[in-house]
C-alpha atoms as a PDB file:
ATOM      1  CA  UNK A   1       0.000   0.000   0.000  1.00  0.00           C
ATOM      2  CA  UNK A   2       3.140   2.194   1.283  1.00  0.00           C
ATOM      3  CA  UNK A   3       4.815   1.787  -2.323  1.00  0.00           C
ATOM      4  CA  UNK A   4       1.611   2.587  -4.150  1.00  0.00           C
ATOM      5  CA  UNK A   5       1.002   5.694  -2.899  1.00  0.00           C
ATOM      6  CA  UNK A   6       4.524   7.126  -3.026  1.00  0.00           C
ATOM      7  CA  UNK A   7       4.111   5.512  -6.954  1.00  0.00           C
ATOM      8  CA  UNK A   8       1.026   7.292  -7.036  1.00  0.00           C
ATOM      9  CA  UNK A   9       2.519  11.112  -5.809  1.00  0.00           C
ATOM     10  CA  UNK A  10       5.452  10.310  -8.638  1.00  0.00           C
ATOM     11  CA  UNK A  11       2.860  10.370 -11.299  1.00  0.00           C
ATOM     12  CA  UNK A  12       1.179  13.309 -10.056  1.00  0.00           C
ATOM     13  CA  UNK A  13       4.359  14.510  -9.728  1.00  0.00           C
ATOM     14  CA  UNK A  14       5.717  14.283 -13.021  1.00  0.00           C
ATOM     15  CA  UNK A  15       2.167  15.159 -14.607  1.00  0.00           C
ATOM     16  CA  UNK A  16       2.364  19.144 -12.556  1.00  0.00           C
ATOM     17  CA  UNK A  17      -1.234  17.630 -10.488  1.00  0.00           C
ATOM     18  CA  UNK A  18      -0.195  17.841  -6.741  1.00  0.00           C
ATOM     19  CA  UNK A  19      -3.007  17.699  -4.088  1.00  0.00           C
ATOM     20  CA  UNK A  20      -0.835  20.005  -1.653  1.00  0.00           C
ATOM     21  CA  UNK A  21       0.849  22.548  -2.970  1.00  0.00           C
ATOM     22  CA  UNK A  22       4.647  23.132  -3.289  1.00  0.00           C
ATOM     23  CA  UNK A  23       4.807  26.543  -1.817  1.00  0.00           C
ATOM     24  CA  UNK A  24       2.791  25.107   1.385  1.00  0.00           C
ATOM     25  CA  UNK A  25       5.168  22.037   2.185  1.00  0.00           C
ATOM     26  CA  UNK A  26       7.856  24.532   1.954  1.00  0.00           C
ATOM     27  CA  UNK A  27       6.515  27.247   4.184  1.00  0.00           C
ATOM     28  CA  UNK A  28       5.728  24.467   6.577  1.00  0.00           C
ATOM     29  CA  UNK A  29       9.263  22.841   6.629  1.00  0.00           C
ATOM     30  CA  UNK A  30      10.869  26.296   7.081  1.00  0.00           C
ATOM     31  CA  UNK A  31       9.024  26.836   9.717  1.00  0.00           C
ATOM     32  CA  UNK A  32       9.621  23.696  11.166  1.00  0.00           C
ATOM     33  CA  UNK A  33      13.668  23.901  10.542  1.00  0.00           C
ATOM     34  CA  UNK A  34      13.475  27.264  12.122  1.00  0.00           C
ATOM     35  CA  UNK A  35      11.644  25.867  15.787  1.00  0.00           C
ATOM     36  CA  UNK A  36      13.939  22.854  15.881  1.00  0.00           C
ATOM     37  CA  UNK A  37      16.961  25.998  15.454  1.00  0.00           C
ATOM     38  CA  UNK A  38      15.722  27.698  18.153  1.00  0.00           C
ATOM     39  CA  UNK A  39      14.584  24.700  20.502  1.00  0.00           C
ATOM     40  CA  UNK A  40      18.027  22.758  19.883  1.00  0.00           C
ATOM     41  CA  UNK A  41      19.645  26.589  21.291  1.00  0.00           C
ATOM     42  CA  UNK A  42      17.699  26.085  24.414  1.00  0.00           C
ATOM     43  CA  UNK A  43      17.708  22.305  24.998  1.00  0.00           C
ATOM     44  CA  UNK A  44      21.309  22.106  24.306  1.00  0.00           C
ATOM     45  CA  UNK A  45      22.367  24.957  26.445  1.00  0.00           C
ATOM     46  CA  UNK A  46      21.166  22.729  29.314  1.00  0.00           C
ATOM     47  CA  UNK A  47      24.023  21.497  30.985  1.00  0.00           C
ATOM     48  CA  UNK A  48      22.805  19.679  33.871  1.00  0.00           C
ATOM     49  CA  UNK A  49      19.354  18.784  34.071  1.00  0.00           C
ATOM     50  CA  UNK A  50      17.030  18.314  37.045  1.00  0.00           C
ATOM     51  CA  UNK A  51      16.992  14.775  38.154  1.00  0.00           C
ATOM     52  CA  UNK A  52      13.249  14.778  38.598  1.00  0.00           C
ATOM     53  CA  UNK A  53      12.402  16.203  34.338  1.00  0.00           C
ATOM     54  CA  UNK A  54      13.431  12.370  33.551  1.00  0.00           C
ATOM     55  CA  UNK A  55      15.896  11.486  30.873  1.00  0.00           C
ATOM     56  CA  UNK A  56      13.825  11.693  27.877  1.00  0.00           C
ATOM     57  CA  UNK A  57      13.178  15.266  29.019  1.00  0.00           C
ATOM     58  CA  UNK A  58      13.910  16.791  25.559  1.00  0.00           C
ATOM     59  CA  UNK A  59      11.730  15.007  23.205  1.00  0.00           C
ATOM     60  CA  UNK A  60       8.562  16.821  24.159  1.00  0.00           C
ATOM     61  CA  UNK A  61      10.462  20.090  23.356  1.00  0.00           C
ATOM     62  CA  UNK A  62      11.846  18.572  20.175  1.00  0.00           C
ATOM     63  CA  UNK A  63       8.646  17.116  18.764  1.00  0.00           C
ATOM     64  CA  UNK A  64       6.012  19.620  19.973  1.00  0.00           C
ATOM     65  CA  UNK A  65       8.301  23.372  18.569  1.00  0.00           C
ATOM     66  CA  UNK A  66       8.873  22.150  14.962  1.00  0.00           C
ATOM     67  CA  UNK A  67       5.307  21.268  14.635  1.00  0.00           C
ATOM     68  CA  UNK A  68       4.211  25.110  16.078  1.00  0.00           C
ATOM     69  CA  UNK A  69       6.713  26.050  13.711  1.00  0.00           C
ATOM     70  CA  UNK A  70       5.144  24.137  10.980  1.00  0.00           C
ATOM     71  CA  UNK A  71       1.524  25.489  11.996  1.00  0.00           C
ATOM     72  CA  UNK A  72       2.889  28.619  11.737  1.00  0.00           C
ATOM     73  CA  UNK A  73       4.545  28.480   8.454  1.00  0.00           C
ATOM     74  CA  UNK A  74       0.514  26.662   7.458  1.00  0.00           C
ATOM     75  CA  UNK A  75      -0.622  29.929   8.434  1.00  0.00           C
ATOM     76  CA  UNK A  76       2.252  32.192   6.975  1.00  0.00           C
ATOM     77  CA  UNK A  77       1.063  30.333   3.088  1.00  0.00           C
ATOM     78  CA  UNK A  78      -2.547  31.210   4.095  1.00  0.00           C
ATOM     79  CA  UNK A  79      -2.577  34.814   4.872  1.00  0.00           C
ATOM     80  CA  UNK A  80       0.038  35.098   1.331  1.00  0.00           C
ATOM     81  CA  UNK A  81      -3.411  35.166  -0.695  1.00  0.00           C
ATOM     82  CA  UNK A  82      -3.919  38.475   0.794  1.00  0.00           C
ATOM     83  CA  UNK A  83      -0.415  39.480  -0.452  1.00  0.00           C
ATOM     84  CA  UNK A  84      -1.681  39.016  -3.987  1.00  0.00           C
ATOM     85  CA  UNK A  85      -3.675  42.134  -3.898  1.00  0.00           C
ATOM     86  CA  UNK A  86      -0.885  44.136  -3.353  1.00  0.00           C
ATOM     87  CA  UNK A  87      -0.440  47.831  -1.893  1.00  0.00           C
ATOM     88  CA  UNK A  88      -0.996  48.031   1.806  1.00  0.00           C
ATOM     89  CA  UNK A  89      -2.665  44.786   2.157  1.00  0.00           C
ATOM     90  CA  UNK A  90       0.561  43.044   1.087  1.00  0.00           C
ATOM     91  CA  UNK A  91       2.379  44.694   3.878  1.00  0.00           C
ATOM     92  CA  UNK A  92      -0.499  44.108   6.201  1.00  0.00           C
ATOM     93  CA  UNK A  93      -0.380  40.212   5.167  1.00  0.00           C
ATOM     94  CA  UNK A  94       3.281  39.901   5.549  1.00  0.00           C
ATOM     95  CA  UNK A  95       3.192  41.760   9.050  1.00  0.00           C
ATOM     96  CA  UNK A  96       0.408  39.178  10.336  1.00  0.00           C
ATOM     97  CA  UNK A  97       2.249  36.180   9.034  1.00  0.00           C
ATOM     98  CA  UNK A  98       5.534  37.449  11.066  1.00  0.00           C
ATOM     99  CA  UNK A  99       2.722  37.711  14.023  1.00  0.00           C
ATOM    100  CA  UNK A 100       1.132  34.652  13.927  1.00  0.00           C
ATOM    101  CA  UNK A 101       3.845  32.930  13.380  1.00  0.00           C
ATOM    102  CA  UNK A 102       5.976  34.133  15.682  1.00  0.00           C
ATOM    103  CA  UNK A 103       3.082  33.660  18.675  1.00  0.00           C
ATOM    104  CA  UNK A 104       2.803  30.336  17.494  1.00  0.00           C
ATOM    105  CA  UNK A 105       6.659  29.871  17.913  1.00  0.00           C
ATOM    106  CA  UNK A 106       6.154  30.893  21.122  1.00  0.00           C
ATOM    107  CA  UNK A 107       3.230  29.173  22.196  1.00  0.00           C
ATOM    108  CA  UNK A 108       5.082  26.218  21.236  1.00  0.00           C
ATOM    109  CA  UNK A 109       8.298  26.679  23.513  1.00  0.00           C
ATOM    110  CA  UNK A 110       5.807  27.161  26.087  1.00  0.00           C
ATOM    111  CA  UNK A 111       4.097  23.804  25.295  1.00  0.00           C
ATOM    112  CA  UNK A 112       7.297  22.249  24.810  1.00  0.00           C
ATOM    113  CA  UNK A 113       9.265  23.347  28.002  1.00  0.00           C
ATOM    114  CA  UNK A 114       6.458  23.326  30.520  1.00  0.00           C
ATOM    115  CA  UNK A 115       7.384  21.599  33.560  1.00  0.00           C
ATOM    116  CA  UNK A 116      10.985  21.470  32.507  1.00  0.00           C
ATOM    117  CA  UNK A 117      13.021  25.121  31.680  1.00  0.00           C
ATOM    118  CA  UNK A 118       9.838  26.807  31.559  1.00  0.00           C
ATOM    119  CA  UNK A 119       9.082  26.788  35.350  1.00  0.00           C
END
């Protein structure tokens, strides 16, 4: 079933029909490359960790950032429609995609580090 469907996204692929589009996988990834960046900074940085966060402290921090980062990089490719007007409401779009996304960055750290650095 696996190798069907990544058969299946090669055709549509190769024939320009994609059910997500391009621009929105790579909005999302940034985003996501850019939260790991910034949660490896803080996760790395500590150097001795409380006994009582566990040892597998750092994978809720590591999983739950990129995928804020991701959301926010979702909503950075939908508020880019309103870019395509152009004028003010480009600059208006492009100032509430830094927002959003950046509250969503941050909303994620929070998620990620609660009970551990963020006490």
């Amino acid at each position: 079933m696996f190798v069907y469907c990544i058969f299946n996204l090669n055709i549509m692929i190769q024939n320009n029909y994609l059910l997500v589009p391009v621009t929105l996988v790579k909005r999302a990834v940034l985003g996501a490359i850019i939260g790991l960046a910034i949660i490896l900074f803080f996760v790395l940085s500590a150097d001795r960790p409380h006994p009582e966060w566990g040892q597998l402290w750092m994978i809720r921090p590591l999983l739950v950032v990129p995928l804020a980062g991701a959301g926010g990089g979702f909503i950075s490719y939908l508020t880019d429609t309103l870019g395509e007007q152009g004028g003010w409401k480009k600059a208006g779009a492009i100032a509430l995609s830094v927002i959003v996304f950046v509250i969503a960055l941050w909303l994620g750290i929070v998620l990620g580090l609660a009970g551990t650095m963020w006490n």
